[in-house]
PDB file of N, CA and C in Angstrom:
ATOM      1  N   UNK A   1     -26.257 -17.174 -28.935  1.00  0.00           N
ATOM      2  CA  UNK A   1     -26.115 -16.231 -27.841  1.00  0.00           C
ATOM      3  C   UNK A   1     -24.911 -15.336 -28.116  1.00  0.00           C
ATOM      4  N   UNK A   2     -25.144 -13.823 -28.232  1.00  0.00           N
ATOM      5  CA  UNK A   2     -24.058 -12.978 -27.812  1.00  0.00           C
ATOM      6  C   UNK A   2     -23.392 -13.086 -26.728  1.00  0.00           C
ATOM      7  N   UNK A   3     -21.770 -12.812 -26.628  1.00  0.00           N
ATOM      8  CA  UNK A   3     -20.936 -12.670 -24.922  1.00  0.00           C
ATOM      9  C   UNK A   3     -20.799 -11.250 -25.651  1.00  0.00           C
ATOM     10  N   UNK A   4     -20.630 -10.495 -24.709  1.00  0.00           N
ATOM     11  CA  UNK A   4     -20.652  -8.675 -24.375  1.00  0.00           C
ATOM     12  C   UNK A   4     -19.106  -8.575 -24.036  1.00  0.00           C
ATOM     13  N   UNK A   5     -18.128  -8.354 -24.904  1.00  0.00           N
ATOM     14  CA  UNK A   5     -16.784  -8.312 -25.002  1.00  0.00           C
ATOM     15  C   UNK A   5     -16.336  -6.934 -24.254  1.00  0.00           C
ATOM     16  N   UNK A   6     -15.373  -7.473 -23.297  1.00  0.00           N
ATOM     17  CA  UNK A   6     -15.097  -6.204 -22.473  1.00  0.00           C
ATOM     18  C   UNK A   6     -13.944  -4.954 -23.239  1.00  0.00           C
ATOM     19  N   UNK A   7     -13.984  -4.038 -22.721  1.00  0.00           N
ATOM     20  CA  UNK A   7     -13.831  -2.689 -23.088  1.00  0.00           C
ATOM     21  C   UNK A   7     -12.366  -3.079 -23.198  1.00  0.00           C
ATOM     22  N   UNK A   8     -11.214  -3.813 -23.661  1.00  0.00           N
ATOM     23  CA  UNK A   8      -9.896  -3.863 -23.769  1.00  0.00           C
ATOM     24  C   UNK A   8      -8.882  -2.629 -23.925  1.00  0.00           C
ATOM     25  N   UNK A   9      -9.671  -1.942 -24.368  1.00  0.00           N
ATOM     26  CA  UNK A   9      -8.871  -0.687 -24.798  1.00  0.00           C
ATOM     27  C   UNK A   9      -8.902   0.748 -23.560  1.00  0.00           C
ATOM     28  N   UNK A  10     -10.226   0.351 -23.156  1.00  0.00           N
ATOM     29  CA  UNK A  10     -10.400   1.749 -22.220  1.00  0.00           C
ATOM     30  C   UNK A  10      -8.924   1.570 -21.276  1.00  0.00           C
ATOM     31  N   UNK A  11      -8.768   3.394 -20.514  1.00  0.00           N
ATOM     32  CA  UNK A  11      -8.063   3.213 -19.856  1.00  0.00           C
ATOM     33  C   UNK A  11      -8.495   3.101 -18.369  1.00  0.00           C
ATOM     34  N   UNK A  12      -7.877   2.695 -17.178  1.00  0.00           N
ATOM     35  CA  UNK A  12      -8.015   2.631 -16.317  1.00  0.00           C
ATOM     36  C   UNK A  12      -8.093   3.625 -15.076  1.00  0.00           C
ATOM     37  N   UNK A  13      -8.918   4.082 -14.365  1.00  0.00           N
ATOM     38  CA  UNK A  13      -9.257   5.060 -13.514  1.00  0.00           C
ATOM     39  C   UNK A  13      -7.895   4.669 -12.354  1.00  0.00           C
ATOM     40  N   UNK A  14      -7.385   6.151 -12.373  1.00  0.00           N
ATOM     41  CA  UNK A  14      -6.615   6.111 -10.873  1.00  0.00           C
ATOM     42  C   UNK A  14      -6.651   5.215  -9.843  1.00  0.00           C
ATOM     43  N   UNK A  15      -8.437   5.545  -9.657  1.00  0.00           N
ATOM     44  CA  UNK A  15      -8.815   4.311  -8.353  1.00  0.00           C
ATOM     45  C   UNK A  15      -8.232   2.943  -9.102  1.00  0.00           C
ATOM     46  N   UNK A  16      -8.433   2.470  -9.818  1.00  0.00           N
ATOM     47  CA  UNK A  16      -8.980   1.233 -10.134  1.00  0.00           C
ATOM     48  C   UNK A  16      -6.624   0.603 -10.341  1.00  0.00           C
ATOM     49  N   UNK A  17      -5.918   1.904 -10.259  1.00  0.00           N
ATOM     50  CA  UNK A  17      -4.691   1.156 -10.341  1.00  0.00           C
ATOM     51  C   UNK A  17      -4.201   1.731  -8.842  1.00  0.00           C
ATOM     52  N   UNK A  18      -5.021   2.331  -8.528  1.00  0.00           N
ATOM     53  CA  UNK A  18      -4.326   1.830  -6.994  1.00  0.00           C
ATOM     54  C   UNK A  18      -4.752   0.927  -6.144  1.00  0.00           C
ATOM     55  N   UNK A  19      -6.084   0.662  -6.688  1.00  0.00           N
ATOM     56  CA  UNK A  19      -6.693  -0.719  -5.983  1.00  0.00           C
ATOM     57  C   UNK A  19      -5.609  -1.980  -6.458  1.00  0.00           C
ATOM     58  N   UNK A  20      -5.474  -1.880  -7.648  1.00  0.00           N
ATOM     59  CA  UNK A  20      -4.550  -3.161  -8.479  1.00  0.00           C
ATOM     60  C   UNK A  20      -3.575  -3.128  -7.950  1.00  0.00           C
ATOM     61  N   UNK A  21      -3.035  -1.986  -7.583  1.00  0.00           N
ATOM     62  CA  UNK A  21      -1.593  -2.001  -6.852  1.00  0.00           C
ATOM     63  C   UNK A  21      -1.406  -2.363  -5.396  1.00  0.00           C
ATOM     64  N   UNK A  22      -2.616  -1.852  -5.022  1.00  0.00           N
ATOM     65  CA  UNK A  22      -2.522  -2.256  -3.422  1.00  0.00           C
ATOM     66  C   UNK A  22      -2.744  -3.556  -3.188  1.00  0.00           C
ATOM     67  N   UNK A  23      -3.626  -4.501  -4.034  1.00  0.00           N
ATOM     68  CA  UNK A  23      -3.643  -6.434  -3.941  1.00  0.00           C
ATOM     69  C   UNK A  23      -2.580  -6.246  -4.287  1.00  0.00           C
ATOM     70  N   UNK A  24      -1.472  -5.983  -5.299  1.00  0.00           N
ATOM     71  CA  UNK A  24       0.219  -6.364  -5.555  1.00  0.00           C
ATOM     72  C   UNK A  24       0.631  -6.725  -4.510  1.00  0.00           C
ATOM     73  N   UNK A  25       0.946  -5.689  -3.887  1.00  0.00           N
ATOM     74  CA  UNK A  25       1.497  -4.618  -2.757  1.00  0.00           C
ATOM     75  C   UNK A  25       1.384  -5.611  -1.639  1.00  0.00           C
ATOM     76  N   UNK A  26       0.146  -5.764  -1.189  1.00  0.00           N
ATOM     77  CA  UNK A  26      -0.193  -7.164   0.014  1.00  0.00           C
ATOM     78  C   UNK A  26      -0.149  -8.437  -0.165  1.00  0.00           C
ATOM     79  N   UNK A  27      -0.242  -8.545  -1.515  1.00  0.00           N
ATOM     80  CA  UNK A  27       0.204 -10.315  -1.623  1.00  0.00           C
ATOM     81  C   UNK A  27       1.937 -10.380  -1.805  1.00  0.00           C
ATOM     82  N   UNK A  28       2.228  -9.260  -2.453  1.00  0.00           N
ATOM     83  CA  UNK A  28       3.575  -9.408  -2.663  1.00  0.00           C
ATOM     84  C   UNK A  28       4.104  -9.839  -0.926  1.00  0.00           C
ATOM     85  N   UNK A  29       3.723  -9.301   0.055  1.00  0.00           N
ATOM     86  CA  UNK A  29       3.988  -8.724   1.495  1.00  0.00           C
ATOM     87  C   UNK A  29       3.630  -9.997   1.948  1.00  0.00           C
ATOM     88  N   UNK A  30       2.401 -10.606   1.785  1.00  0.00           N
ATOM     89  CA  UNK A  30       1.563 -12.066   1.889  1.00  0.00           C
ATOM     90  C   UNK A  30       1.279 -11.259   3.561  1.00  0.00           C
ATOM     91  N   UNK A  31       0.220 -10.439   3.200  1.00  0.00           N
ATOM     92  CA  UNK A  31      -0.136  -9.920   3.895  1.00  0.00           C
ATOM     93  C   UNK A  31       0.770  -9.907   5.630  1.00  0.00           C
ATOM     94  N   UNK A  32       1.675  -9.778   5.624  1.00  0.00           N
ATOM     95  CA  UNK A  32       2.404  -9.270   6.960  1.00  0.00           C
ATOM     96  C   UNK A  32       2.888  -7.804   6.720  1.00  0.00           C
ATOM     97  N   UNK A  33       2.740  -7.521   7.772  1.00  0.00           N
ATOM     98  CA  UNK A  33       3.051  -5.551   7.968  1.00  0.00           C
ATOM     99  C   UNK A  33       4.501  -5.767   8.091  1.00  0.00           C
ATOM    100  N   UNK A  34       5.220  -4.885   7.383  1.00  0.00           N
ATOM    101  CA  UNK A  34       6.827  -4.830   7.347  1.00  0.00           C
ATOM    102  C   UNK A  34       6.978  -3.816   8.119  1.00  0.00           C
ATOM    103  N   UNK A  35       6.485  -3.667   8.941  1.00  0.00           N
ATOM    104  CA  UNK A  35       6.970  -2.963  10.552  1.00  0.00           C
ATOM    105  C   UNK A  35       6.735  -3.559  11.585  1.00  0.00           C
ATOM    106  N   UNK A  36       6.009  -4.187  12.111  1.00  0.00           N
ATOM    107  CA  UNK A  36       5.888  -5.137  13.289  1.00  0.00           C
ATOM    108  C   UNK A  36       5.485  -6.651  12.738  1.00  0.00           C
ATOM    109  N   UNK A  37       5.389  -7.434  11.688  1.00  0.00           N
ATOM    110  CA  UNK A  37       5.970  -8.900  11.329  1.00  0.00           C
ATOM    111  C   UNK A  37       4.241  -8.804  12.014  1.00  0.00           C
ATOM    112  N   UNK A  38       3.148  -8.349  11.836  1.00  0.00           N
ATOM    113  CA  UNK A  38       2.078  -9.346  12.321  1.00  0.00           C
ATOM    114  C   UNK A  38       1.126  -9.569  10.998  1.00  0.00           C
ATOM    115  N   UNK A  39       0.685 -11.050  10.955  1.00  0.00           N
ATOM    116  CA  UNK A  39       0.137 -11.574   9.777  1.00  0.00           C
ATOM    117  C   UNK A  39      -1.130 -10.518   9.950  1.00  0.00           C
ATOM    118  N   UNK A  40      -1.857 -10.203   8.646  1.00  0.00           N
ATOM    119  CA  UNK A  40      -2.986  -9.190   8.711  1.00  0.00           C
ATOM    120  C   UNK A  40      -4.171 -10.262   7.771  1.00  0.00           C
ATOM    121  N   UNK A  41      -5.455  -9.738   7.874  1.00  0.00           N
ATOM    122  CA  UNK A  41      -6.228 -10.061   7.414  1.00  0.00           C
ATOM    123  C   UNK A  41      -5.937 -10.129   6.192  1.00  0.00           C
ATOM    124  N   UNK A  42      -6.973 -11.131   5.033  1.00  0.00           N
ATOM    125  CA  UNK A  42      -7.063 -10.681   3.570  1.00  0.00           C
ATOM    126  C   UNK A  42      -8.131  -9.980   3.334  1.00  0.00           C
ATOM    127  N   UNK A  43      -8.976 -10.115   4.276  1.00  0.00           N
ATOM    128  CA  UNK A  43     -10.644  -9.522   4.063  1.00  0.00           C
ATOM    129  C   UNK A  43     -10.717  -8.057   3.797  1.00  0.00           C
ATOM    130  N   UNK A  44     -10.871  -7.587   2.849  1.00  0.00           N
ATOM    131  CA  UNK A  44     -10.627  -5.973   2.344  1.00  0.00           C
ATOM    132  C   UNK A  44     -11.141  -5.402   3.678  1.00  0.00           C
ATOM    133  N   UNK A  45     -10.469  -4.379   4.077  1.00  0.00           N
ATOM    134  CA  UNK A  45     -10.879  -3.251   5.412  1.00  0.00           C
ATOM    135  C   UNK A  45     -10.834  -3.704   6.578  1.00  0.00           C
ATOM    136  N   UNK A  46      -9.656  -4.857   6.720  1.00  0.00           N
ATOM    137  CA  UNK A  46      -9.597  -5.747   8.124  1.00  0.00           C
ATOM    138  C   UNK A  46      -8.398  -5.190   8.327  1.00  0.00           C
ATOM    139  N   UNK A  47      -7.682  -3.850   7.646  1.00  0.00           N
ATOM    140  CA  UNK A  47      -6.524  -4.096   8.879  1.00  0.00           C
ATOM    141  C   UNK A  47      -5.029  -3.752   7.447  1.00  0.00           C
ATOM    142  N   UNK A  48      -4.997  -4.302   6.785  1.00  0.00           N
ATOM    143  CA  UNK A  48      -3.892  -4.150   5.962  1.00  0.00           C
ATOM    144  C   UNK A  48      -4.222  -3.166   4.481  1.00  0.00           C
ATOM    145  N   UNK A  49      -2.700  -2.384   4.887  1.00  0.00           N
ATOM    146  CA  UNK A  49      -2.704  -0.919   4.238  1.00  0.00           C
ATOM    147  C   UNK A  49      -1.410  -1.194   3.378  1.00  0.00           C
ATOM    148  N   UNK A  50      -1.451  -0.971   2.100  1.00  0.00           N
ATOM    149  CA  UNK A  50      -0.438  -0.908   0.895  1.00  0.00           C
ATOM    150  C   UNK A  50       0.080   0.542   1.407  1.00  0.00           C
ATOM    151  N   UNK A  51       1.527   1.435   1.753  1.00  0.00           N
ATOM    152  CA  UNK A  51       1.653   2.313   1.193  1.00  0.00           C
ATOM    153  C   UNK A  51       2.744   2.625   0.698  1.00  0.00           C
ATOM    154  N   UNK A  52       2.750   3.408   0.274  1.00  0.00           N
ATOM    155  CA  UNK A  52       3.739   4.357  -0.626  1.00  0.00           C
ATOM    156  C   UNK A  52       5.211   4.464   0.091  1.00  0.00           C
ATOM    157  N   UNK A  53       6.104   3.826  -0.758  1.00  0.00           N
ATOM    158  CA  UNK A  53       7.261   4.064  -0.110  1.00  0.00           C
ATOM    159  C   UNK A  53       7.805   5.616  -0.044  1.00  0.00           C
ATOM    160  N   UNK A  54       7.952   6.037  -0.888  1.00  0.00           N
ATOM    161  CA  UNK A  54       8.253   7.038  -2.469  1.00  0.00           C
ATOM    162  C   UNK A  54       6.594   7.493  -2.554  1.00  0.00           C
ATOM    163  N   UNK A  55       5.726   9.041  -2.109  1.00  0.00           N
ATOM    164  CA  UNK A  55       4.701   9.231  -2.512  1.00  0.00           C
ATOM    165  C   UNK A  55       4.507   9.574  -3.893  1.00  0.00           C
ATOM    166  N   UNK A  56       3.213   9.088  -4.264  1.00  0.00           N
ATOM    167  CA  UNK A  56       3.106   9.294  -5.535  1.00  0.00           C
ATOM    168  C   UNK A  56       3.143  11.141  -5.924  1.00  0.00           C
ATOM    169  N   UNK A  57       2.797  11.903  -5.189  1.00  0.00           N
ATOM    170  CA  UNK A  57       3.067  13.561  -5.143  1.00  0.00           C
ATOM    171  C   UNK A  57       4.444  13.909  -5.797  1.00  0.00           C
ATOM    172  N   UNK A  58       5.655  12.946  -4.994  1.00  0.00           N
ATOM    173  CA  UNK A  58       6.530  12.861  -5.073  1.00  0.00           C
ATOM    174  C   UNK A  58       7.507  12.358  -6.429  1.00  0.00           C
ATOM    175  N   UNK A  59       6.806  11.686  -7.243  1.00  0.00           N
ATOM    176  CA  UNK A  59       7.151  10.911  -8.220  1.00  0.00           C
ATOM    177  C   UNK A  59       7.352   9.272  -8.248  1.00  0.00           C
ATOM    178  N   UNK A  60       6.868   9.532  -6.975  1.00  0.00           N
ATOM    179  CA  UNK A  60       6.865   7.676  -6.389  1.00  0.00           C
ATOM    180  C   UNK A  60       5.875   7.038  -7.986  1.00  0.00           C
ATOM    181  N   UNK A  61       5.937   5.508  -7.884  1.00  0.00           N
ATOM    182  CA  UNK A  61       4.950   5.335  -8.771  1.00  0.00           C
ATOM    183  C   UNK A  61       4.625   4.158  -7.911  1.00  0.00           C
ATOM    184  N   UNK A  62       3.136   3.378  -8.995  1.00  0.00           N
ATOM    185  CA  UNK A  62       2.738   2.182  -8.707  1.00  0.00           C
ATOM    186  C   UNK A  62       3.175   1.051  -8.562  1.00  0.00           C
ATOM    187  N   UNK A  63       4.554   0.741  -8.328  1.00  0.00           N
ATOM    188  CA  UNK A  63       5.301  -0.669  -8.681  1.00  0.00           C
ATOM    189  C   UNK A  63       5.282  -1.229  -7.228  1.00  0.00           C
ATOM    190  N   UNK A  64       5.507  -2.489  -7.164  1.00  0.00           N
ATOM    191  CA  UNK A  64       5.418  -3.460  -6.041  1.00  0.00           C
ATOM    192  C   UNK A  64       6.735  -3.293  -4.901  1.00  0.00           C
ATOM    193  N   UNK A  65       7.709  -2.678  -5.658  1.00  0.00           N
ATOM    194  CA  UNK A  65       9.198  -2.304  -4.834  1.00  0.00           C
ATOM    195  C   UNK A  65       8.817  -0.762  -4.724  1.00  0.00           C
ATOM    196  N   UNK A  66       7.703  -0.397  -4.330  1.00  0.00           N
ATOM    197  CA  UNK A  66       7.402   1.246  -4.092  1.00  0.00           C
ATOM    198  C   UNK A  66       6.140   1.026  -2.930  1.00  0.00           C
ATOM    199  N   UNK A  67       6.010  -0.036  -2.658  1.00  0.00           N
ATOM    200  CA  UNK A  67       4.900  -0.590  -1.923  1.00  0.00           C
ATOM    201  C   UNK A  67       5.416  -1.219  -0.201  1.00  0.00           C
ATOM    202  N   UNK A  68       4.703  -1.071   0.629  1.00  0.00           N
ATOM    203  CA  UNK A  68       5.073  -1.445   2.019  1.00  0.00           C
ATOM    204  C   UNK A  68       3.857  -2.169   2.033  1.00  0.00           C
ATOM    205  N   UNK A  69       3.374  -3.238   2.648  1.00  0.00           N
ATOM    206  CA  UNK A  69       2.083  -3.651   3.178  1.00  0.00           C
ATOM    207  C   UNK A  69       2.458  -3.137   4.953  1.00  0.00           C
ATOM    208  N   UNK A  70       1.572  -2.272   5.588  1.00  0.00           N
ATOM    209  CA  UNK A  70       1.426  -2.199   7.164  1.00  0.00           C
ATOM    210  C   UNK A  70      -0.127  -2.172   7.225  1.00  0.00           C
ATOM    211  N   UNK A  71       0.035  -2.333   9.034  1.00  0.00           N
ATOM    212  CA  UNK A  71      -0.952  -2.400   9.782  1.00  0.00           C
ATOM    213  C   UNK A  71      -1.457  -1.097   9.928  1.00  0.00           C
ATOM    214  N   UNK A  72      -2.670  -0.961  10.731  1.00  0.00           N
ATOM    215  CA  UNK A  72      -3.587   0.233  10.559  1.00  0.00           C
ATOM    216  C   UNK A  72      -2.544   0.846  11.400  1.00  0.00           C
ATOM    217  N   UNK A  73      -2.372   0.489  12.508  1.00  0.00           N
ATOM    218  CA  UNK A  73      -1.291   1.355  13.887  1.00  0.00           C
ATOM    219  C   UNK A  73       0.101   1.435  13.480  1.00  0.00           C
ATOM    220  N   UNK A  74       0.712   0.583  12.482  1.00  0.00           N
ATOM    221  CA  UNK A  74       2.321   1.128  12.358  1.00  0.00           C
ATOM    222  C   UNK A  74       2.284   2.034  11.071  1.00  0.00           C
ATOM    223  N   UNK A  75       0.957   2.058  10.166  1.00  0.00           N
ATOM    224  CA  UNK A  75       0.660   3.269   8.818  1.00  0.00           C
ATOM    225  C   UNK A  75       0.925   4.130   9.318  1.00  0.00           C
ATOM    226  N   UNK A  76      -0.036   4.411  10.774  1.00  0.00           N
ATOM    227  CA  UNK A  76      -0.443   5.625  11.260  1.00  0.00           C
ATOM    228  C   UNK A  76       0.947   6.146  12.177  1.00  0.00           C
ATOM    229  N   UNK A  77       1.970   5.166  12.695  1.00  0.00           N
ATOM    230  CA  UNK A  77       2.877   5.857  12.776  1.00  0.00           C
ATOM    231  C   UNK A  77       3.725   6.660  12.079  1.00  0.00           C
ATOM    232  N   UNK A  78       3.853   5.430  10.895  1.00  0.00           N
ATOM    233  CA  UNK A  78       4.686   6.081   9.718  1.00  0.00           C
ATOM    234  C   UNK A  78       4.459   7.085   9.532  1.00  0.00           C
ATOM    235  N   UNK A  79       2.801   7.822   8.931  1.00  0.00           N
ATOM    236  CA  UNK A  79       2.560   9.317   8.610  1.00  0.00           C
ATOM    237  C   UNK A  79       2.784  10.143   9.793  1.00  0.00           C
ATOM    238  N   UNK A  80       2.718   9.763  11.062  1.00  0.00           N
ATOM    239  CA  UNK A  80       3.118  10.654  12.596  1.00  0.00           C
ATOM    240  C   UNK A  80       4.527  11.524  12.086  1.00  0.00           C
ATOM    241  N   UNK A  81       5.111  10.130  11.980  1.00  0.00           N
ATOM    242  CA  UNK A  81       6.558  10.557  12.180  1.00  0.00           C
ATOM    243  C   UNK A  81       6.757  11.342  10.716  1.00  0.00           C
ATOM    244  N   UNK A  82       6.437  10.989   9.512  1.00  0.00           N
ATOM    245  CA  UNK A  82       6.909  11.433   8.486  1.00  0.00           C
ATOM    246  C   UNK A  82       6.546  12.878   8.760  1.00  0.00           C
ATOM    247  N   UNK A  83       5.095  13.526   9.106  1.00  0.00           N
ATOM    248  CA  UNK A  83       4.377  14.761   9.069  1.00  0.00           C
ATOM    249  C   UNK A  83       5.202  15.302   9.956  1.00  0.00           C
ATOM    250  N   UNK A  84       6.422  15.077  10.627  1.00  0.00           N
ATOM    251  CA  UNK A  84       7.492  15.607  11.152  1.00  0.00           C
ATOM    252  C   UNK A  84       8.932  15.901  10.793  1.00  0.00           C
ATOM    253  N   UNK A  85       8.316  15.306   9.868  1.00  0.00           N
ATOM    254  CA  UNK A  85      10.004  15.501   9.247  1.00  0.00           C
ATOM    255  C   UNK A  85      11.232  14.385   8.937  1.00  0.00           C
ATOM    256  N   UNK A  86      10.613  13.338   9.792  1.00  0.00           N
ATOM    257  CA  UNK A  86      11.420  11.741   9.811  1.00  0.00           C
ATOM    258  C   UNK A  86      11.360  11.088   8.486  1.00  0.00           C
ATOM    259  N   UNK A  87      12.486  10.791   8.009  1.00  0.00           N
ATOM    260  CA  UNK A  87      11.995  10.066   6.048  1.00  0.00           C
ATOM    261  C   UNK A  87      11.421   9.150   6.618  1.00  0.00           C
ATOM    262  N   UNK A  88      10.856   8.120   5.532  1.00  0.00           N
ATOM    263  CA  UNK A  88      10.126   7.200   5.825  1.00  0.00           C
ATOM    264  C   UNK A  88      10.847   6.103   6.547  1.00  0.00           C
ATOM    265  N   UNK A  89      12.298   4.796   5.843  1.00  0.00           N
ATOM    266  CA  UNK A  89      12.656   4.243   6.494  1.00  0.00           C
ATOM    267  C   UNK A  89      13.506   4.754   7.994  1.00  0.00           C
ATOM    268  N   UNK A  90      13.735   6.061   8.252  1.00  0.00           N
ATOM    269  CA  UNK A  90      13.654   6.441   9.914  1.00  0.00           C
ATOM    270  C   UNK A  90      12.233   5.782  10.633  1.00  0.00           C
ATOM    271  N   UNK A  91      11.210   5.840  10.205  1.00  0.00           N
ATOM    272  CA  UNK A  91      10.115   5.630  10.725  1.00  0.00           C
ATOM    273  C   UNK A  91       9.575   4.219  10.758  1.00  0.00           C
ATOM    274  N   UNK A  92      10.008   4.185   9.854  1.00  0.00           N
ATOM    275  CA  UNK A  92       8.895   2.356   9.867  1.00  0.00           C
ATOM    276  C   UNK A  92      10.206   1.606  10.646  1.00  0.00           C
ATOM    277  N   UNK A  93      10.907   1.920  11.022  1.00  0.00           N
ATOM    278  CA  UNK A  93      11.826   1.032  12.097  1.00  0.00           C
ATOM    279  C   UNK A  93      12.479   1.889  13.100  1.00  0.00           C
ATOM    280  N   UNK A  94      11.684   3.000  13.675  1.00  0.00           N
ATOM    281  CA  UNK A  94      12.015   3.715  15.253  1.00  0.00           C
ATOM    282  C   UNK A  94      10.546   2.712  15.708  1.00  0.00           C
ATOM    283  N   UNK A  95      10.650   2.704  17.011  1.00  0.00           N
ATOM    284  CA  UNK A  95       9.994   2.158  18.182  1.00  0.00           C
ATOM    285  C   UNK A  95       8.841   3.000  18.558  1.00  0.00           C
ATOM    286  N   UNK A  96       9.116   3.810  18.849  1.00  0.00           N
ATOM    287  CA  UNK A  96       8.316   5.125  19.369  1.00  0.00           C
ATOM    288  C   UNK A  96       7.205   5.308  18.630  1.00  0.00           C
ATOM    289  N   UNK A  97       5.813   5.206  19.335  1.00  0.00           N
ATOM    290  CA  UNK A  97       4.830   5.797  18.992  1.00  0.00           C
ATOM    291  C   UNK A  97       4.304   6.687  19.227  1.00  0.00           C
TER     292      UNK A  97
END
């Protein structure tokens, strides 16, 4: 029997290292949102969001200390406040939604 030896060399699609980065990102976190401390699902699309400390636009990169794990409602603050002008750590620890 032949085994079908995987592609070792190809490189990896954008998607496919921000997916890799975002499991980092949430296990590193062990899935709790570092804005409100609530444990989140592991079940992909239940709730827990890897993001960008440092955007990647920005020169941010993929590393695990460039990574936040949050919840769907404190993400969505973060970008509120940022799309205003607030840096990021102003935001992921003001109150105000």
């Amino acid at each position: 029997m032949t085994w079908l030896r995987p592609a070792v060399d190809r490189e990896c699609s954008a998607t496919e290292i921000r997916n890799r980065w975002s499991l980092l990102v949430k296990n590193n976190d062990k899935y709790i949102c570092r804005r409100c401390n609530k444990q989140l699902s592991r079940i992909a699309g239940c709730g827990a969001v890897a993001h960008h400390i440092i955007p990647v636009a920005e020169g941010g990169m993929h590393t695990i200390d460039n990574g936040a794990t949050l919840c769907l409602s404190c993400h969505n603050h973060v970008h509120i406040k940022i799309n205003k002008g607030i840096s990021y750590m102003e935001a992921l620890l003001s109150d105000s939604k």
